[in-house]
C-alpha atoms as a PDB file:
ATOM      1  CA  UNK A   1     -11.461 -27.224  27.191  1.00  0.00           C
ATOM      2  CA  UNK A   2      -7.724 -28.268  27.620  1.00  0.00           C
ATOM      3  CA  UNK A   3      -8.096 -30.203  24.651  1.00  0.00           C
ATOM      4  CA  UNK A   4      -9.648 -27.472  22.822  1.00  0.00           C
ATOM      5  CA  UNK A   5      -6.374 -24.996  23.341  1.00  0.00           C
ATOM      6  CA  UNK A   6      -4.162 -27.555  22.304  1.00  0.00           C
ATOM      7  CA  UNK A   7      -5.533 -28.223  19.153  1.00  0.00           C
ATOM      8  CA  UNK A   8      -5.878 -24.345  18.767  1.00  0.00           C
ATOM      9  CA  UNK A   9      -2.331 -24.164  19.692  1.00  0.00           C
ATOM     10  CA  UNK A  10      -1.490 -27.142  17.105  1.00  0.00           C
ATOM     11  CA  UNK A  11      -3.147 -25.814  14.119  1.00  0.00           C
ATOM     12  CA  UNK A  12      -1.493 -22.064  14.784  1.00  0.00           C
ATOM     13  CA  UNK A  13       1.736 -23.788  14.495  1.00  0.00           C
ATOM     14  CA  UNK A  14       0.909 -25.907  11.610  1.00  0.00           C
ATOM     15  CA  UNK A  15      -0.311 -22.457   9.569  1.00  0.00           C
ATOM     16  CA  UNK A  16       2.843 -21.268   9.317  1.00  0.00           C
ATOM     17  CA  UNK A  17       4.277 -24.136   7.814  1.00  0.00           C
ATOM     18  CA  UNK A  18       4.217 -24.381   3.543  1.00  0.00           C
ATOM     19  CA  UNK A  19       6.276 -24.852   0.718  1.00  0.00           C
ATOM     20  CA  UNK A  20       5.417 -21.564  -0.666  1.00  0.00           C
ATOM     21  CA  UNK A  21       7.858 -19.028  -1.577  1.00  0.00           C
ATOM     22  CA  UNK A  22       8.216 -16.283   1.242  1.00  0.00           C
ATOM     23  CA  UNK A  23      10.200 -13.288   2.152  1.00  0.00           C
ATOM     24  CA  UNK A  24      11.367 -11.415   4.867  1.00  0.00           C
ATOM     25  CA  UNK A  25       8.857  -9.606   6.793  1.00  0.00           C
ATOM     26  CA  UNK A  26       9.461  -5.784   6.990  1.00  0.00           C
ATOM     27  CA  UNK A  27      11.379  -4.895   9.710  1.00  0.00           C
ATOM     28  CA  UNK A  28       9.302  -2.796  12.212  1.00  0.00           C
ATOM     29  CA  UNK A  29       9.169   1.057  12.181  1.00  0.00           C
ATOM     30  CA  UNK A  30       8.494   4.023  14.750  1.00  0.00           C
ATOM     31  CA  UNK A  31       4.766   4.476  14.395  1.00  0.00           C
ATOM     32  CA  UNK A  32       3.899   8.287  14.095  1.00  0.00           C
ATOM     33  CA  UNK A  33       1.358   9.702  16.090  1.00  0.00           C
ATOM     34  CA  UNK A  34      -1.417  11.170  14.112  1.00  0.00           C
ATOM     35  CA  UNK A  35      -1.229  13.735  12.090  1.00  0.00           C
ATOM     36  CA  UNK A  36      -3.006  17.289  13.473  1.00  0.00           C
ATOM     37  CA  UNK A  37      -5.274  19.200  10.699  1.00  0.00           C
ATOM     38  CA  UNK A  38      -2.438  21.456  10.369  1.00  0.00           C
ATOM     39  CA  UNK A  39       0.054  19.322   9.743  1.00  0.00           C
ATOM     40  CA  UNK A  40      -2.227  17.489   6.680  1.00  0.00           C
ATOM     41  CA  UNK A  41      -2.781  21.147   5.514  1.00  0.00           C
ATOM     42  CA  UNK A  42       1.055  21.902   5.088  1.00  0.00           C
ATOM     43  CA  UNK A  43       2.342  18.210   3.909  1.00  0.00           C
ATOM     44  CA  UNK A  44      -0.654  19.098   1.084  1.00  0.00           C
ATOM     45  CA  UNK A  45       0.277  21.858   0.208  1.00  0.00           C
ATOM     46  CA  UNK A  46       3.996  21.074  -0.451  1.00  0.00           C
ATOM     47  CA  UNK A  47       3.192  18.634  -2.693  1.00  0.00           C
ATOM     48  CA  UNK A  48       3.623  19.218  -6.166  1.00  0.00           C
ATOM     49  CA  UNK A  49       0.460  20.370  -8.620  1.00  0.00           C
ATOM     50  CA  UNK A  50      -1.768  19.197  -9.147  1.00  0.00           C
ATOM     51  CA  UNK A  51      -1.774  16.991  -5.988  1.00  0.00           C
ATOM     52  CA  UNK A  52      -1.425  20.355  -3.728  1.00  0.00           C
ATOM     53  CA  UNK A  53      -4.928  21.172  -4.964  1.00  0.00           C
ATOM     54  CA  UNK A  54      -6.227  17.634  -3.847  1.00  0.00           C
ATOM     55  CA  UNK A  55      -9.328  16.457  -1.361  1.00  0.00           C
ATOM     56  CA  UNK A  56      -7.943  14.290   1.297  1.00  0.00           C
ATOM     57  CA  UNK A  57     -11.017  13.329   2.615  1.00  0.00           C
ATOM     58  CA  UNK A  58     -11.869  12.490  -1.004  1.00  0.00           C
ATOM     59  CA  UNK A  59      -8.795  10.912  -1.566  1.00  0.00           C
ATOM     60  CA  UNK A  60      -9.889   8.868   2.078  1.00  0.00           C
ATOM     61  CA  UNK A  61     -13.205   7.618   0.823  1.00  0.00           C
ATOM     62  CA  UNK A  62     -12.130   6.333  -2.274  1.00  0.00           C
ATOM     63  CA  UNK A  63      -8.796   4.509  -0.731  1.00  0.00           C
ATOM     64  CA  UNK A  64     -11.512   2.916   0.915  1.00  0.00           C
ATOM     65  CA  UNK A  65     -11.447   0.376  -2.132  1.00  0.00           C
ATOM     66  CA  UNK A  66      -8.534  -0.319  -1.732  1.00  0.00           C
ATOM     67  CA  UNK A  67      -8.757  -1.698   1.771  1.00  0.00           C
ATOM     68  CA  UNK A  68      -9.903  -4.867   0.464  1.00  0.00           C
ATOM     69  CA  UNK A  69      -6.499  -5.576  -0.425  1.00  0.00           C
ATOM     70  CA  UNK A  70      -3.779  -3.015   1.011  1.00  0.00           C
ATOM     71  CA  UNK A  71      -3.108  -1.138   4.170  1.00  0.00           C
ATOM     72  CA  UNK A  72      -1.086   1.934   4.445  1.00  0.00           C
ATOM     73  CA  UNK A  73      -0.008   2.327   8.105  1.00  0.00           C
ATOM     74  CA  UNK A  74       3.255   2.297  10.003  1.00  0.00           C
ATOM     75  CA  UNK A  75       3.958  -1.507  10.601  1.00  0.00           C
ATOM     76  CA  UNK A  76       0.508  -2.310   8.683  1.00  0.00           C
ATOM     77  CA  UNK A  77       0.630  -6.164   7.482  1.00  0.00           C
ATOM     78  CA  UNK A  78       0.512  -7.151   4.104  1.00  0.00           C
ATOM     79  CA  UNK A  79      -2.540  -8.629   2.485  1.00  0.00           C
ATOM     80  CA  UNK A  80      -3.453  -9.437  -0.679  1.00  0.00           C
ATOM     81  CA  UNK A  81      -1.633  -6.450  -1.816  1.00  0.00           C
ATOM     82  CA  UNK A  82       1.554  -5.034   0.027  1.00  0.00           C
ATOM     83  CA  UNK A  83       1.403  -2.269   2.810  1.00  0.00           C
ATOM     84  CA  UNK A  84       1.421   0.822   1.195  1.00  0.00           C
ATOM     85  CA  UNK A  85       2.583   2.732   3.854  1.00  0.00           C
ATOM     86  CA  UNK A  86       5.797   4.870   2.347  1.00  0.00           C
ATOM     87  CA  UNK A  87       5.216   3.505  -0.963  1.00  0.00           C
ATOM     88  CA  UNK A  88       6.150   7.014  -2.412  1.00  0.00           C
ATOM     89  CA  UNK A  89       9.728   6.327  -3.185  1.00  0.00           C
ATOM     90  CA  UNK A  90       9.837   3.243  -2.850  1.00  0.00           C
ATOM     91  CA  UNK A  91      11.385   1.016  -5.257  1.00  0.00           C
ATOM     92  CA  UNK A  92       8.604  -1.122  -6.916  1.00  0.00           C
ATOM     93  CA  UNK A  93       8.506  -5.045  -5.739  1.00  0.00           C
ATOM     94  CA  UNK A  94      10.880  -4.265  -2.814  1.00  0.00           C
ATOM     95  CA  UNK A  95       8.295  -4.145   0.450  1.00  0.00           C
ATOM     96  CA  UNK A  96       9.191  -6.701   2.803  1.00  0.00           C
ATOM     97  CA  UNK A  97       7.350  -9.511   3.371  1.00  0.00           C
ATOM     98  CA  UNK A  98       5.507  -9.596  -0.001  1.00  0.00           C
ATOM     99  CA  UNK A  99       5.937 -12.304  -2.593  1.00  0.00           C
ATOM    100  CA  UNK A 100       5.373  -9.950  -5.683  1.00  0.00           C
ATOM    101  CA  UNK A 101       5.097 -11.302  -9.601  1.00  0.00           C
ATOM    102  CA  UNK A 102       7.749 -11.354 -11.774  1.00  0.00           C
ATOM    103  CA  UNK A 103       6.347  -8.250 -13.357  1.00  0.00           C
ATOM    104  CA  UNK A 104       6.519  -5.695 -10.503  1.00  0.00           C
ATOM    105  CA  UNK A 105       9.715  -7.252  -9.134  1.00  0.00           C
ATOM    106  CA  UNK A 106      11.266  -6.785 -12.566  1.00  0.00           C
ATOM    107  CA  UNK A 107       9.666  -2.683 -12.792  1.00  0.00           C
ATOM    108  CA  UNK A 108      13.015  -1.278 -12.230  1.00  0.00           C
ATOM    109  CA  UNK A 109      11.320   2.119 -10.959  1.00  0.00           C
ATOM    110  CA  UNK A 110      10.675   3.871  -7.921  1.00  0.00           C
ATOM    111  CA  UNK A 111       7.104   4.535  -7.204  1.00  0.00           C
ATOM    112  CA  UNK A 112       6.166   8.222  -7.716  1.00  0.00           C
ATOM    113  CA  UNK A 113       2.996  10.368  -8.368  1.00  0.00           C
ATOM    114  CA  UNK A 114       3.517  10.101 -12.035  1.00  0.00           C
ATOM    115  CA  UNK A 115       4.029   6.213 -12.310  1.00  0.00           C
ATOM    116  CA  UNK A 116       1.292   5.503  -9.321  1.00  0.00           C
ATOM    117  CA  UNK A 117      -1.462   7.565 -11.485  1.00  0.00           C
ATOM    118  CA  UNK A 118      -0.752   5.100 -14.825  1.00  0.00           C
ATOM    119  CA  UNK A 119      -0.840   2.470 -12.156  1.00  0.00           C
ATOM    120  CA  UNK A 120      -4.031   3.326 -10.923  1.00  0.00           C
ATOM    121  CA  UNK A 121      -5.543   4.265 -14.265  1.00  0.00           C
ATOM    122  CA  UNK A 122      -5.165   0.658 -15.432  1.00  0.00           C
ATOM    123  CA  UNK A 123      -2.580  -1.842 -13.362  1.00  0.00           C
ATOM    124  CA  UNK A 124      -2.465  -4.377 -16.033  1.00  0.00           C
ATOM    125  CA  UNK A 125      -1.089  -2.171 -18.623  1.00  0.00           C
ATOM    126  CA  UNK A 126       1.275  -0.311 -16.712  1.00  0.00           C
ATOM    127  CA  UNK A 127       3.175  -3.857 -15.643  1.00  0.00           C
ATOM    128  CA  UNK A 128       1.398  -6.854 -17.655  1.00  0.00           C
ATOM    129  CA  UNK A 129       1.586  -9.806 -15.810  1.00  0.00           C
ATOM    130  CA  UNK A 130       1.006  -8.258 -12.437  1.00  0.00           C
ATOM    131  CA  UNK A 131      -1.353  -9.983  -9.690  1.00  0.00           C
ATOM    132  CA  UNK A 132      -3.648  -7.079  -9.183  1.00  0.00           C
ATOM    133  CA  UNK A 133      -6.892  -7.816 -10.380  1.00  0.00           C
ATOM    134  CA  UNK A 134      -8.157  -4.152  -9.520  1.00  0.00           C
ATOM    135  CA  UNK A 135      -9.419  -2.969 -12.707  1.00  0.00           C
ATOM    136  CA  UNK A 136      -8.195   0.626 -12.153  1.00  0.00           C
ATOM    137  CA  UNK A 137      -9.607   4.492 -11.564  1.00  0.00           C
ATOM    138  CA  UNK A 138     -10.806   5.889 -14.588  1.00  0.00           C
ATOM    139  CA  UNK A 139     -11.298   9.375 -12.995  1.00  0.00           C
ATOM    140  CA  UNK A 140      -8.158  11.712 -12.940  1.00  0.00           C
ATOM    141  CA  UNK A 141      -9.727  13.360 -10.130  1.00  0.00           C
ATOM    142  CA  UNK A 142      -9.588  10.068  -7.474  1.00  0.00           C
ATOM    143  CA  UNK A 143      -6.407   9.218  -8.595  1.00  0.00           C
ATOM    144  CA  UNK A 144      -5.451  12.469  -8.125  1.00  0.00           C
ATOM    145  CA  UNK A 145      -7.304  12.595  -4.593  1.00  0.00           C
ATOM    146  CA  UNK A 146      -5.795   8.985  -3.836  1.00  0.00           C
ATOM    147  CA  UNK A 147      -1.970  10.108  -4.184  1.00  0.00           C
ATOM    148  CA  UNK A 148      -2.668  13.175  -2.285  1.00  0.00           C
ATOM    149  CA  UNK A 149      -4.091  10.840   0.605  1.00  0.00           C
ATOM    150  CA  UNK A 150      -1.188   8.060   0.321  1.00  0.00           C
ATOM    151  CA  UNK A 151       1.526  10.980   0.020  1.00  0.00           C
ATOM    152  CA  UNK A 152       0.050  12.757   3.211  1.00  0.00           C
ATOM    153  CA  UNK A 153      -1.626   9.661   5.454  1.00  0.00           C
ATOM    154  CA  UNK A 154       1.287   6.819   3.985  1.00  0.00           C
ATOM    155  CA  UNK A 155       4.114   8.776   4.510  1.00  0.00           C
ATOM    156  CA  UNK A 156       7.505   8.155   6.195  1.00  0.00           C
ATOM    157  CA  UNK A 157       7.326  10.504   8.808  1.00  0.00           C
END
């Protein structure tokens, strides 16, 4: 058994060596408590139109593909994709911790509802080059429904 934790302990250590390129981690943040119905109801409808007019639950179930790859919550870790927590705003290729392609690092935009729809329409024309191998939302009404959820759920708060 001894032996057993010390190889364990060993091969933790030995995971976080590499040659690969890195960056800083994000820094940690306050995490919010969760948000009452109310408060969804009111961040919703201050966002702009069409996204006021959104389904967050919607919005919810089809983020749910996106899980694979991404988490949006205070502090979340990065996977294949970056967190997306706060990512409205945000300038793209900047999240902490991520090693992002040339492509997004290069963007030279901030990440808003108008730039995350094209995004989600079709990743690979928005930014060729990018990693993403999602092949995109066709429907206006999930990415509609998706921003809606990442603006309310991912937000600074």
């Amino acid at each position: 058994m001894r032996l057993g934790i010390v190889t364990l302990a060993a091969a933790g250590l030995l995971a976080g060596c590499g040659s690969g390129e890195t960056t800083p981690a994000a820094p940690p943040v306050a995490v919010p408590p969760p948000l009452t119905g109310a408060q969804r109801a009111t961040m919703l409808a201050a966002l702009p139109a069409p996204y006021n007019t959104a389904d967050l639950e919607h919005g919810a179930r089809v983020f749910a593909r996106c899980k694979a790859c991404h988490t949006a919550t205070a502090n979340g870790p990065n996977m294949t994709g970056p967190n997306l927590y706060g990512v409205i705003g945000r300038v793209a290729g900047t999240h902490p911790g991520y090693n992002y392609s040339k492509a997004v690092k290069g963007a030279g935009f901030a990440w808003d509802d108008d730039h995350i729809d094209h995004w989600l329409a079709n990743p690979r024309s928005v930014l060729p080059g990018n990693k993403m191998t999602f092949p995109g939302l066709p429907d206006a009404t999930d990415r509609r429904d998706v921003i809606a959820y990442l603006s309310v759920e991912a937000a600074k708060r």
